[in-house]
PDB file of N, CA and C in Angstrom:
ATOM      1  N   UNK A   1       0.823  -1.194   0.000  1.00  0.00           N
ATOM      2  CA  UNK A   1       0.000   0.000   0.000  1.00  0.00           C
ATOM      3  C   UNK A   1       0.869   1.261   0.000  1.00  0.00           C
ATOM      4  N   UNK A   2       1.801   0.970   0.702  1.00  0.00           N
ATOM      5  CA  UNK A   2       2.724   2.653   1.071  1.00  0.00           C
ATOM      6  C   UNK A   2       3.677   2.547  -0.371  1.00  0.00           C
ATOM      7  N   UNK A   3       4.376   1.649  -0.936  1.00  0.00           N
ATOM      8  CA  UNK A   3       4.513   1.759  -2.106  1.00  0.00           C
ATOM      9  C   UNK A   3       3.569   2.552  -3.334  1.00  0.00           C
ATOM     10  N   UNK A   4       2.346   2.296  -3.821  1.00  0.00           N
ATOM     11  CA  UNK A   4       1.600   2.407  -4.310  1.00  0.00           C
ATOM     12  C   UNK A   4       0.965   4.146  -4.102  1.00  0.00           C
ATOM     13  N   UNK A   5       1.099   4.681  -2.636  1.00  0.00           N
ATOM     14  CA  UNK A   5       0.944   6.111  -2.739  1.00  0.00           C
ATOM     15  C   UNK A   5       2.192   6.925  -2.662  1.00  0.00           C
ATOM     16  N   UNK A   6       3.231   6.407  -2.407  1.00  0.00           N
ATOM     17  CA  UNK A   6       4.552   6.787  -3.254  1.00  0.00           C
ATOM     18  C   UNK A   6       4.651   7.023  -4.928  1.00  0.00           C
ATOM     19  N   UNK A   7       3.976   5.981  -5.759  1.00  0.00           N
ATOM     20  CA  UNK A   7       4.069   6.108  -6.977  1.00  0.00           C
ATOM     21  C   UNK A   7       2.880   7.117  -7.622  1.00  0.00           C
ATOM     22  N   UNK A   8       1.846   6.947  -6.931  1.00  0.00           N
ATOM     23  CA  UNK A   8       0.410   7.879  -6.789  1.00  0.00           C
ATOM     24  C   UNK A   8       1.440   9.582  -7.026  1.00  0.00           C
ATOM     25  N   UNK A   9       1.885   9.749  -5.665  1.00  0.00           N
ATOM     26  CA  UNK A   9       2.475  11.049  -5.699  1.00  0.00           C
ATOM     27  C   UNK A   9       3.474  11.424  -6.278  1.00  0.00           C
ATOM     28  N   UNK A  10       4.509  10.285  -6.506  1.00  0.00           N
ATOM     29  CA  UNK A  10       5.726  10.861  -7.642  1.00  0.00           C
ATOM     30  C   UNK A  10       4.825  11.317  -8.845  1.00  0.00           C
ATOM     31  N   UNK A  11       3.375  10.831  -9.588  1.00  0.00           N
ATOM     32  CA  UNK A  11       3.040  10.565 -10.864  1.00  0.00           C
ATOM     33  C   UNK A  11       2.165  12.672 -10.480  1.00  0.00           C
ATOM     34  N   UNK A  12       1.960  12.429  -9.570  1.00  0.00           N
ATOM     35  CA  UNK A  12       0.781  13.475  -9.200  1.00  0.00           C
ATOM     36  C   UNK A  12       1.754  15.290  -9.252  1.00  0.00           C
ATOM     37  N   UNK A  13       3.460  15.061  -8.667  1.00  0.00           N
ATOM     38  CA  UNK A  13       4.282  15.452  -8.673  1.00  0.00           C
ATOM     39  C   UNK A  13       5.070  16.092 -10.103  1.00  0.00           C
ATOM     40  N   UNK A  14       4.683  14.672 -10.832  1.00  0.00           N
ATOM     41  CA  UNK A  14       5.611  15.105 -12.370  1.00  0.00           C
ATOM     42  C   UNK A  14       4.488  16.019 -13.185  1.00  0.00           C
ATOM     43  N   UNK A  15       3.304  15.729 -13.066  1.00  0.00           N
ATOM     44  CA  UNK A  15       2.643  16.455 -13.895  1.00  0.00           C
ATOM     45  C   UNK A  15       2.115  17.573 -13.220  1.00  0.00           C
ATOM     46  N   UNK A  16       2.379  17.716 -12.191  1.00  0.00           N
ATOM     47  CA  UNK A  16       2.973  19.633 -11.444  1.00  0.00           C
ATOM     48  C   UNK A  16       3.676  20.015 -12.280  1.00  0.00           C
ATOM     49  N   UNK A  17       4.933  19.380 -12.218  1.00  0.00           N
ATOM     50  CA  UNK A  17       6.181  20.119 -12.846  1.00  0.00           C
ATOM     51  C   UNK A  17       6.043  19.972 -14.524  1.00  0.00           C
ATOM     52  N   UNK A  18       5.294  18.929 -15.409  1.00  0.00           N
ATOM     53  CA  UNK A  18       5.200  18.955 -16.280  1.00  0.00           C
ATOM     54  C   UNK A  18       3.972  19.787 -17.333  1.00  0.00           C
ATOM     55  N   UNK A  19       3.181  20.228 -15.931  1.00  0.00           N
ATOM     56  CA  UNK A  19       1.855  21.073 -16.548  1.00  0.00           C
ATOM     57  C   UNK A  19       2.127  22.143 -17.670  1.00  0.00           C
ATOM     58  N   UNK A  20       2.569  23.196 -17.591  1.00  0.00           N
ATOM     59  CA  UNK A  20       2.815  23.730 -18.428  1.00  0.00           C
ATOM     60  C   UNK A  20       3.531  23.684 -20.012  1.00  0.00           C
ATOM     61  N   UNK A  21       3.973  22.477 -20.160  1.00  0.00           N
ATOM     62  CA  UNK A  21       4.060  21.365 -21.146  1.00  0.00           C
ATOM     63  C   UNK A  21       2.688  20.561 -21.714  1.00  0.00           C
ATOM     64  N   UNK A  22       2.625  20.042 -20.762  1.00  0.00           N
ATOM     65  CA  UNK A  22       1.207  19.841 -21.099  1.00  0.00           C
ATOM     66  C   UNK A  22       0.156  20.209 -21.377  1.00  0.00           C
ATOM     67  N   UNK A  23      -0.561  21.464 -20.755  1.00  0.00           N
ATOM     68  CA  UNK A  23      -1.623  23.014 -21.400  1.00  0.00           C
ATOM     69  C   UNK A  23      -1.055  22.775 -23.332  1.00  0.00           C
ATOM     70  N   UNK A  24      -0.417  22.648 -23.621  1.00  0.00           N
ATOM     71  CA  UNK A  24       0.566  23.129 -25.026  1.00  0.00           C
ATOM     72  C   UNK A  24      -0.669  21.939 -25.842  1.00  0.00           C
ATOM     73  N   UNK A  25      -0.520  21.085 -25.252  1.00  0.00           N
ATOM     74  CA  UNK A  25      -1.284  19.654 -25.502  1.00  0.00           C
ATOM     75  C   UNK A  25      -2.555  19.968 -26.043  1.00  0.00           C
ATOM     76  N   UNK A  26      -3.060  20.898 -24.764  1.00  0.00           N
ATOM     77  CA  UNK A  26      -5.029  21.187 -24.869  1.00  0.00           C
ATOM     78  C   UNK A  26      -5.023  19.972 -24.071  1.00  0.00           C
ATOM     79  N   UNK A  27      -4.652  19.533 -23.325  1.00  0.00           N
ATOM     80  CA  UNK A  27      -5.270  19.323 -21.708  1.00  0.00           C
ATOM     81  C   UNK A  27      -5.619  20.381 -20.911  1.00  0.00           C
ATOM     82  N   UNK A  28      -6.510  20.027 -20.528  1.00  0.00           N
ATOM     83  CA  UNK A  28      -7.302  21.446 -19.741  1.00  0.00           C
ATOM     84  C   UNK A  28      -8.798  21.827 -20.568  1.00  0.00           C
ATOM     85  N   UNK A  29      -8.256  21.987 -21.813  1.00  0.00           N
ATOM     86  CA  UNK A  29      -9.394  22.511 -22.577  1.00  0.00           C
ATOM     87  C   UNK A  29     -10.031  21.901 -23.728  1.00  0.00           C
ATOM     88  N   UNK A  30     -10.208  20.443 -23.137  1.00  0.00           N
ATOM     89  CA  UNK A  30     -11.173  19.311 -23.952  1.00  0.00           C
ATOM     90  C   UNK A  30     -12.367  19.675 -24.410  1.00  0.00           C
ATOM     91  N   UNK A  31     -13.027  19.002 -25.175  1.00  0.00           N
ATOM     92  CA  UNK A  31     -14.149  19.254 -25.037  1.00  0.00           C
ATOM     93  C   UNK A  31     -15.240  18.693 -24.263  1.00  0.00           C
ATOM     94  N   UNK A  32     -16.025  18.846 -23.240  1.00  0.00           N
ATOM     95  CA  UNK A  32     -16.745  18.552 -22.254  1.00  0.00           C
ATOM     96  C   UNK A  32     -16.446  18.965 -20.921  1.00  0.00           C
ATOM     97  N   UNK A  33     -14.778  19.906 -20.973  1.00  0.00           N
ATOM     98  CA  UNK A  33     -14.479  20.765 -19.694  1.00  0.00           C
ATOM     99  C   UNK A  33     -15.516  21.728 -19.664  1.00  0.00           C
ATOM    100  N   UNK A  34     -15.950  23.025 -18.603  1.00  0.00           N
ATOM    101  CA  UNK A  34     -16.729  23.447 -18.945  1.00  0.00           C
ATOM    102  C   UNK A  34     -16.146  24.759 -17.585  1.00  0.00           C
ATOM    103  N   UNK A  35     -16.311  25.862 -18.589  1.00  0.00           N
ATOM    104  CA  UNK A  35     -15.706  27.126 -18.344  1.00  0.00           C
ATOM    105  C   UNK A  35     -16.764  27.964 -18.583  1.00  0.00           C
ATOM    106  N   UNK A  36     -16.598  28.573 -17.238  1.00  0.00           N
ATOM    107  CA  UNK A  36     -17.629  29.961 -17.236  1.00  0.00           C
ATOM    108  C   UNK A  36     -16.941  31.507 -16.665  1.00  0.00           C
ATOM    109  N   UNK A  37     -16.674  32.083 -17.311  1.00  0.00           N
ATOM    110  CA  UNK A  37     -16.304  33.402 -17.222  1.00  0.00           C
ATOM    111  C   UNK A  37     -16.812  34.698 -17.179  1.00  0.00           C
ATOM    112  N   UNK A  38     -17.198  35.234 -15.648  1.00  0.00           N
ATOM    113  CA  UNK A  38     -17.842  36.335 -15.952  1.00  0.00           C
ATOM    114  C   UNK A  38     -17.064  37.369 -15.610  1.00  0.00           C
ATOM    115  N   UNK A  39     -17.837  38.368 -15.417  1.00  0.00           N
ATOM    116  CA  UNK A  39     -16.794  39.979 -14.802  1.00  0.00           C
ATOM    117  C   UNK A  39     -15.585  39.764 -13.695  1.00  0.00           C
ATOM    118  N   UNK A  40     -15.832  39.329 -12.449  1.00  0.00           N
ATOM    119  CA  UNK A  40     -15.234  38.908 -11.548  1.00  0.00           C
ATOM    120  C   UNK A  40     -15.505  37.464 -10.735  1.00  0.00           C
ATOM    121  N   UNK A  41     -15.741  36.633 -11.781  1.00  0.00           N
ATOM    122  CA  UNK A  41     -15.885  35.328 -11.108  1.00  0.00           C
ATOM    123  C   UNK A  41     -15.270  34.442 -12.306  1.00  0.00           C
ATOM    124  N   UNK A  42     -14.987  33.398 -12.072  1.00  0.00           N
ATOM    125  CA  UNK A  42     -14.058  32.384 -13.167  1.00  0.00           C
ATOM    126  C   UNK A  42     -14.185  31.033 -12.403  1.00  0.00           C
ATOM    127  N   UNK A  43     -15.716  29.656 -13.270  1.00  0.00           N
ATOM    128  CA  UNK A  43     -15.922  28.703 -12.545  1.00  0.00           C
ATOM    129  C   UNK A  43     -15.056  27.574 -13.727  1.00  0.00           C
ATOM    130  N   UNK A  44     -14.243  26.364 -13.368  1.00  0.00           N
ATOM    131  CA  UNK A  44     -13.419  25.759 -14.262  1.00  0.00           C
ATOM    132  C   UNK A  44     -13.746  24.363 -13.787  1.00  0.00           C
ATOM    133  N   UNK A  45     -14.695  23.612 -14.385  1.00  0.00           N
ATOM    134  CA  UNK A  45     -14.627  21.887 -13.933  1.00  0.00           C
ATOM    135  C   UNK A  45     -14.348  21.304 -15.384  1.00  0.00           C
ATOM    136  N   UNK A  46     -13.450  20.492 -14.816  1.00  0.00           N
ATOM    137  CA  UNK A  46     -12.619  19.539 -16.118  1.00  0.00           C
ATOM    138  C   UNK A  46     -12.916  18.153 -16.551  1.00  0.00           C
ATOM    139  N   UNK A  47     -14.088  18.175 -16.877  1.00  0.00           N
ATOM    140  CA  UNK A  47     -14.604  16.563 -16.634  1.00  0.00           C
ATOM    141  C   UNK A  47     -13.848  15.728 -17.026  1.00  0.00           C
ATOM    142  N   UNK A  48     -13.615  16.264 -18.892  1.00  0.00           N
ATOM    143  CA  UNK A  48     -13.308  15.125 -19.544  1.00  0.00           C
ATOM    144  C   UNK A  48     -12.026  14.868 -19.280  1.00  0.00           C
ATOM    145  N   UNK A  49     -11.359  16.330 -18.822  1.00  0.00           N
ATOM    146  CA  UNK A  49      -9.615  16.239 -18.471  1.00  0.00           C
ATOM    147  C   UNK A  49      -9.572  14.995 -17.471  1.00  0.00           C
ATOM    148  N   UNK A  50     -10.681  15.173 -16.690  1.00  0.00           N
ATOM    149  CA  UNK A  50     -11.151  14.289 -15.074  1.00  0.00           C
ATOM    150  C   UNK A  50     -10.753  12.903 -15.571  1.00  0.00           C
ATOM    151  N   UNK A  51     -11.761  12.508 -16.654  1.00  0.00           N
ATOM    152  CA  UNK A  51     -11.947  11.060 -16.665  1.00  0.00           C
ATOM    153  C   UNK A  51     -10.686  10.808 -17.368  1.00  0.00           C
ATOM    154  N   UNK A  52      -9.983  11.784 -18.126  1.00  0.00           N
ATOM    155  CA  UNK A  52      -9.120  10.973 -18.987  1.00  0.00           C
ATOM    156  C   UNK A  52      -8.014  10.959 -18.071  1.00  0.00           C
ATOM    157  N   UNK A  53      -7.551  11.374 -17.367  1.00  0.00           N
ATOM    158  CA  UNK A  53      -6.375  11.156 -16.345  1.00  0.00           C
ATOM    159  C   UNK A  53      -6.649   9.983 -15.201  1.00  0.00           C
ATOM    160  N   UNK A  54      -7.913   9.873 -14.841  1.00  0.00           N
ATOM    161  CA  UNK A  54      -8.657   8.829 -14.151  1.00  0.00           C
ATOM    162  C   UNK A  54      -8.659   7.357 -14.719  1.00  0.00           C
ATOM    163  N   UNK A  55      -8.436   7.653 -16.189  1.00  0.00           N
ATOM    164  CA  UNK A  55      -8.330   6.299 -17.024  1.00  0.00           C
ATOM    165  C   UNK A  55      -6.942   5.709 -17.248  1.00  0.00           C
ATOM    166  N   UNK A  56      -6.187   6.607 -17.328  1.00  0.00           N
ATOM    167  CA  UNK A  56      -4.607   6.448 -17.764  1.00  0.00           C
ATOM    168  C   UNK A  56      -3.777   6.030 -16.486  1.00  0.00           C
ATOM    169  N   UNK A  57      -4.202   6.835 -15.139  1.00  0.00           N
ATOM    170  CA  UNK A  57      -3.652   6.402 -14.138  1.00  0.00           C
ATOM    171  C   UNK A  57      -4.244   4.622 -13.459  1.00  0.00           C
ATOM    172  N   UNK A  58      -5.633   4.544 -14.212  1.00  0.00           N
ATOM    173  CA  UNK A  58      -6.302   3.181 -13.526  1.00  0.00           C
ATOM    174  C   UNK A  58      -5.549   2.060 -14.900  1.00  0.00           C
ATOM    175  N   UNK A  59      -5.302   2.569 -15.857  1.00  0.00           N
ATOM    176  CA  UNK A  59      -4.049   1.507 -16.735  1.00  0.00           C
ATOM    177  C   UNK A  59      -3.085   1.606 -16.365  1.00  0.00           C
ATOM    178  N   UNK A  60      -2.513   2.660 -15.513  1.00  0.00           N
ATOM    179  CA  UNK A  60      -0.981   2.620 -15.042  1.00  0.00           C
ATOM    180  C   UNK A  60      -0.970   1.760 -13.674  1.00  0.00           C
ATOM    181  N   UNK A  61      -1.672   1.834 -13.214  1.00  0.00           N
ATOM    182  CA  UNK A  61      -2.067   0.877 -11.605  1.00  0.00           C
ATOM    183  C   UNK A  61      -2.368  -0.518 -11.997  1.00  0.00           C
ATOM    184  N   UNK A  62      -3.269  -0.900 -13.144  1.00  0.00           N
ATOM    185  CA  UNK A  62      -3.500  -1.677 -13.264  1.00  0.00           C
ATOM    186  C   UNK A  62      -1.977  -2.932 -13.996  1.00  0.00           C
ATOM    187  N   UNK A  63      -1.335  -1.994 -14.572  1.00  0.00           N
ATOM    188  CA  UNK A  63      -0.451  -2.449 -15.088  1.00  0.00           C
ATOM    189  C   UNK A  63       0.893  -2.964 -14.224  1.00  0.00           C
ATOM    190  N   UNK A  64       1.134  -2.259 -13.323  1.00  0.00           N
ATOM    191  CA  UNK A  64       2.158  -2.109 -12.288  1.00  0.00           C
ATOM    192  C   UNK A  64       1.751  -3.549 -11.278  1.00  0.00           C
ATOM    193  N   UNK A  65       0.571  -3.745 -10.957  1.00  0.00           N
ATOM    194  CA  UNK A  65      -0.589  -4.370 -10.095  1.00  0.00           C
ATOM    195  C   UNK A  65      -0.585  -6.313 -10.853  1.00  0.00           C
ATOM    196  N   UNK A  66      -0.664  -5.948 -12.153  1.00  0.00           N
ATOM    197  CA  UNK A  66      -0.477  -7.172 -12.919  1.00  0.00           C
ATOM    198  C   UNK A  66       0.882  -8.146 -12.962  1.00  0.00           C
TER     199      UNK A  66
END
């Protein structure tokens, strides 16, 4: 288990440091994220960003796990 949130956070860690590399991608701004921008308010939920990082990390677990 303590292995496993070691690798959780190194992975959670690199794509801190790799985000701005990644934005370049259009991660962030899929289609089905959903951005609302008004005068002084700015609401940002990332679904599809959601599920697709949710999917890649449950093949990376799953893979490691196998």
């Amino acid at each position: 288990m303590s292995r496993t949130l070691i690798i959780i956070g190194l992975v959670i860690v690199a794509v801190g440091i790799l985000w701005p590399w990644l934005a370049r991608l259009g991660l962030g701004r899929l289609p089905g994220d959903i951005l609302i921008q008004r005068e002084n308010f700015t609401f940002y939920l990332p679904i599809t960003t959601g599920l697709l990082f949710s999917f890649v990390l449950s093949l990376i677990l799953w893979l490691i796990n196998r």
